[in-house]
Protein backbone atom coordinates (compact mmCIF):
# COMPACT_ATOMS: atom_id res chain seq x y z
CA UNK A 1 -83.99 1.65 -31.63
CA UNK A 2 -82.28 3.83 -28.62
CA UNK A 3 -83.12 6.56 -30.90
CA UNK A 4 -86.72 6.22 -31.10
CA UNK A 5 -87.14 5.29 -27.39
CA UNK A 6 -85.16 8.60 -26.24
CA UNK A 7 -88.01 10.01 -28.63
CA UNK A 8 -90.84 8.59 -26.94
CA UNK A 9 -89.16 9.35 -23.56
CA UNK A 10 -88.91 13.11 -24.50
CA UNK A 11 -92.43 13.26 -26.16
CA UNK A 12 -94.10 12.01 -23.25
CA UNK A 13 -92.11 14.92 -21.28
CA UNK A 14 -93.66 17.16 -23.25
CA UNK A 15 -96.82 16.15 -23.37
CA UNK A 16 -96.49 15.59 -19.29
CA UNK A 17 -95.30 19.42 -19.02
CA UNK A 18 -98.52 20.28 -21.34
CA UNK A 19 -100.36 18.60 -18.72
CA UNK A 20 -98.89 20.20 -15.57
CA UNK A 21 -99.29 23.77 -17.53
CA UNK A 22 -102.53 23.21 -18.09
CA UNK A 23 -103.52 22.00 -14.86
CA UNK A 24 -101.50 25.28 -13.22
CA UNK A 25 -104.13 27.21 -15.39
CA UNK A 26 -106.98 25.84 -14.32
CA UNK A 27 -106.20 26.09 -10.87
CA UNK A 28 -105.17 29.63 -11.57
CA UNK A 29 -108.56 30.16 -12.98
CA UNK A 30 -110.69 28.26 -10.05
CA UNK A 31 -108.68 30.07 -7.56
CA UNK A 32 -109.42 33.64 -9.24
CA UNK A 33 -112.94 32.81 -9.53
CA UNK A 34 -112.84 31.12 -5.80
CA UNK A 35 -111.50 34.83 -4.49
CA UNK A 36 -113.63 36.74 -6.75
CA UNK A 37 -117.30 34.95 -5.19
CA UNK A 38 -115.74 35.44 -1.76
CA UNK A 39 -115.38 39.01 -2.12
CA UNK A 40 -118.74 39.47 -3.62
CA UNK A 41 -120.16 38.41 -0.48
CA UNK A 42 -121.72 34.82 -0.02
CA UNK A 43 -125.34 34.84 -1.12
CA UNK A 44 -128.11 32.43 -1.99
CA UNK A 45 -126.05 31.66 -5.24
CA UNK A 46 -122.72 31.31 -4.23
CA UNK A 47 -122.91 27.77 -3.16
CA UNK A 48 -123.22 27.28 -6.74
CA UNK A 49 -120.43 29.39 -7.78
CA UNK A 50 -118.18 27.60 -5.36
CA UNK A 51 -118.93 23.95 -6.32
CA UNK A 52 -118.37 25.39 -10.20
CA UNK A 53 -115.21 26.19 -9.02
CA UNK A 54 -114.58 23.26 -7.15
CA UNK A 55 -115.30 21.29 -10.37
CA UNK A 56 -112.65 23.76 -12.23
CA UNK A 57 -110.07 22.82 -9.46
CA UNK A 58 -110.93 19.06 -9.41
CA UNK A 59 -109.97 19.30 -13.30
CA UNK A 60 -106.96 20.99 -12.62
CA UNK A 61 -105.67 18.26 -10.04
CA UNK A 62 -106.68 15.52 -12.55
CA UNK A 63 -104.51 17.12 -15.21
CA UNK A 64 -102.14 17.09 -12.78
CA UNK A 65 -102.09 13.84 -11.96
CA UNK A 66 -102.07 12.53 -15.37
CA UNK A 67 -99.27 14.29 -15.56
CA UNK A 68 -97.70 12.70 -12.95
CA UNK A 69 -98.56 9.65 -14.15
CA UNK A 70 -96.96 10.18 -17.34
CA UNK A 71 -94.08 11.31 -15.60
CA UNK A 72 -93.41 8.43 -13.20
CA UNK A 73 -94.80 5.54 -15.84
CA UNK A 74 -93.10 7.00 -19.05
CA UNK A 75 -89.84 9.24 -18.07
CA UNK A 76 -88.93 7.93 -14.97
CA UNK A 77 -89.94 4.03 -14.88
CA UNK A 78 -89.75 3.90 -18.29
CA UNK A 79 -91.90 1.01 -18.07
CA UNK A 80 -93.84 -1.05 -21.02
CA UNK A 81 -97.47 -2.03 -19.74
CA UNK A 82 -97.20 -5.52 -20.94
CA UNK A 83 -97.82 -7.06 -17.97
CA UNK A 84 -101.01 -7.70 -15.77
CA UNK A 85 -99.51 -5.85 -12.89
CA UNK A 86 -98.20 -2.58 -14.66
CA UNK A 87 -101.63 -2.34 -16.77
CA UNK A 88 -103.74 -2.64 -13.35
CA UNK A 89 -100.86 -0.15 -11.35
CA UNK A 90 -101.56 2.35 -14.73
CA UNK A 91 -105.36 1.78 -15.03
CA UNK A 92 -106.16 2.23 -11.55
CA UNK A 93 -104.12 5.85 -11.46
CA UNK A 94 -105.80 6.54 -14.54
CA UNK A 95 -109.74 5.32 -13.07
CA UNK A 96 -108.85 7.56 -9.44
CA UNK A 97 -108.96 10.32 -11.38
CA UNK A 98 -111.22 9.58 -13.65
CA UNK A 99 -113.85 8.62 -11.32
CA UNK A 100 -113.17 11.74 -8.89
CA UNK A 101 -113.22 13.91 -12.01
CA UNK A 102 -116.91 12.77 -13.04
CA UNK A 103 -118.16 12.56 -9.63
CA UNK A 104 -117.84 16.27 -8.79
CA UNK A 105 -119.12 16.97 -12.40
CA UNK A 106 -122.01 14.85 -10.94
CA UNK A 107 -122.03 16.98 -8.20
CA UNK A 108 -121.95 20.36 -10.22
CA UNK A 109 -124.33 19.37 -12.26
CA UNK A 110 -127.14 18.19 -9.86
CA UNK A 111 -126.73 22.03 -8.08
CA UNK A 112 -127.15 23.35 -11.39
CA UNK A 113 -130.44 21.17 -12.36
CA UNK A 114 -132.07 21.99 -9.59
CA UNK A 115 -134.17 24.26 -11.56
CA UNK A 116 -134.69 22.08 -14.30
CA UNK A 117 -135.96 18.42 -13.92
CA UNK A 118 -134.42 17.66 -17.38
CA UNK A 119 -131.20 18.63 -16.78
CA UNK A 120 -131.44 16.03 -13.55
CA UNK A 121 -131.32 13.64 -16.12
CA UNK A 122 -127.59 14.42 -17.54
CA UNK A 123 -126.45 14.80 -13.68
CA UNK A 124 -128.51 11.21 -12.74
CA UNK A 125 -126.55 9.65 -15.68
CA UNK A 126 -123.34 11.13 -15.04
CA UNK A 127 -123.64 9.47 -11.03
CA UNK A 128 -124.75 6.12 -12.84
CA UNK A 129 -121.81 6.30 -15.23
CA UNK A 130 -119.53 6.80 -12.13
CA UNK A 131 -120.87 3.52 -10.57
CA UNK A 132 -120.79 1.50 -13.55
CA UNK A 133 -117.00 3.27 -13.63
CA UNK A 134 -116.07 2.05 -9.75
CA UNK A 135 -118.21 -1.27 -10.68
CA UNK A 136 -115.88 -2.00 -13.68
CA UNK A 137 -113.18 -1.10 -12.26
CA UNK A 138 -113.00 -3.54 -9.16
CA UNK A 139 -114.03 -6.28 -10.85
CA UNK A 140 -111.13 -5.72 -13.81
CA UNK A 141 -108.92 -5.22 -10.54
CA UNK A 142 -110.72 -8.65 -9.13
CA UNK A 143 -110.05 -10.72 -12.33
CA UNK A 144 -106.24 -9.17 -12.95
CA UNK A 145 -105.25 -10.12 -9.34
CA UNK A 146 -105.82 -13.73 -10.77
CA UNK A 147 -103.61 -13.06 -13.71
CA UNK A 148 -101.10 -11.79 -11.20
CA UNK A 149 -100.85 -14.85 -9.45
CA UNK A 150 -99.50 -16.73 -12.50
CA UNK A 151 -96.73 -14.31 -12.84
CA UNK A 152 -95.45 -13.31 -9.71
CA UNK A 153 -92.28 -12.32 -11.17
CA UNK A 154 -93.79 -9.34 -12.92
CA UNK A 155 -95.33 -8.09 -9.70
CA UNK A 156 -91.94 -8.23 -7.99
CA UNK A 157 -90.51 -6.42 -11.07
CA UNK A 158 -92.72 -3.61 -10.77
CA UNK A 159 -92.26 -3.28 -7.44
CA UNK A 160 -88.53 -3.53 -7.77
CA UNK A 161 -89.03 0.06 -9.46
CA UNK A 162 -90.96 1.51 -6.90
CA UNK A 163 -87.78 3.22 -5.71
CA UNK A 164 -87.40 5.23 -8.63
CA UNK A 165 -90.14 7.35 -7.69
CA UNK A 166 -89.98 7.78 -4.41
């Protein structure tokens, strides 16, 4: 069984290090982009161009911080989300980005659709999708904090291995 866990432990590094390289990429590729529309001179599109590449980047830093994630949760905690307080301490990593992700894709898209009344549409239901997110999302945090309460020695576990990553 030691085995298969130092398995797991050194899969989730890799896929972690996938992560990370990818996210390096993508912020390699916003910031080329970000330099090349500067020297082109800022015009009546640019502001487009730049929140295109500000959507790139925001990709890049979610990679990245699944990544971390990965690395703190998997490698370094080496923690089982069993209980209430680990899955809402992983979720709500996992939902920041999320929700920060789709919000500036919200945000790309409605400068992109200003042209086009039916591409409003995918960037109105991409900022309605975000709320329902941030909606679902407090009220699973809400309801778990109950859940909490009847095991308070799983909250003071987790944050007995708080130090690990710090």
């Amino acid at each position: 069984m030691k085995a298969l866990h130092t398995l797991f432990t050194v899969i989730h590094s890799l896929i972690a290090l996938l992560f990370t390289l990818a996210a390096l990429a993508l912020i390699w590729v916003a910031s080329s982009r970000g330099w090349q529309i500067l020297n082109a001179g800022l015009n009546e599109k640019a502001t487009l161009h730049i929140v295109e590449v500000l959507g790139t980047l925001a990709s890049g830093v979610v990679a990245l911080q699944i990544a971390q994630t990965v690395v703190e949760e998997e490698v370094i905690r080496e923690a089982h989300i069993s209980g209430p307080t680990r899955v809402r301490r992983f979720l709500s990593r996992f939902m920041v980005v999320l929700v920060v992700a789709l919000a500036i894709e919200g945000l790309v898209a409605t400068f992109k659709a200003q042209d086009s009344a039916a591409d409003m549409l995918y960037s109105a239901a991409l900022i309605v999708a975000v709320g329902i997110l941030l909606a679902g999302w407090g009220l699973f945090v809400h309801l778990n904090r109950s859940a909490e309460e009847l095991e308070p020695e799983a909250m003071q576990a987790a944050k007995g291995e708080d130090h690990k990553v710090s």
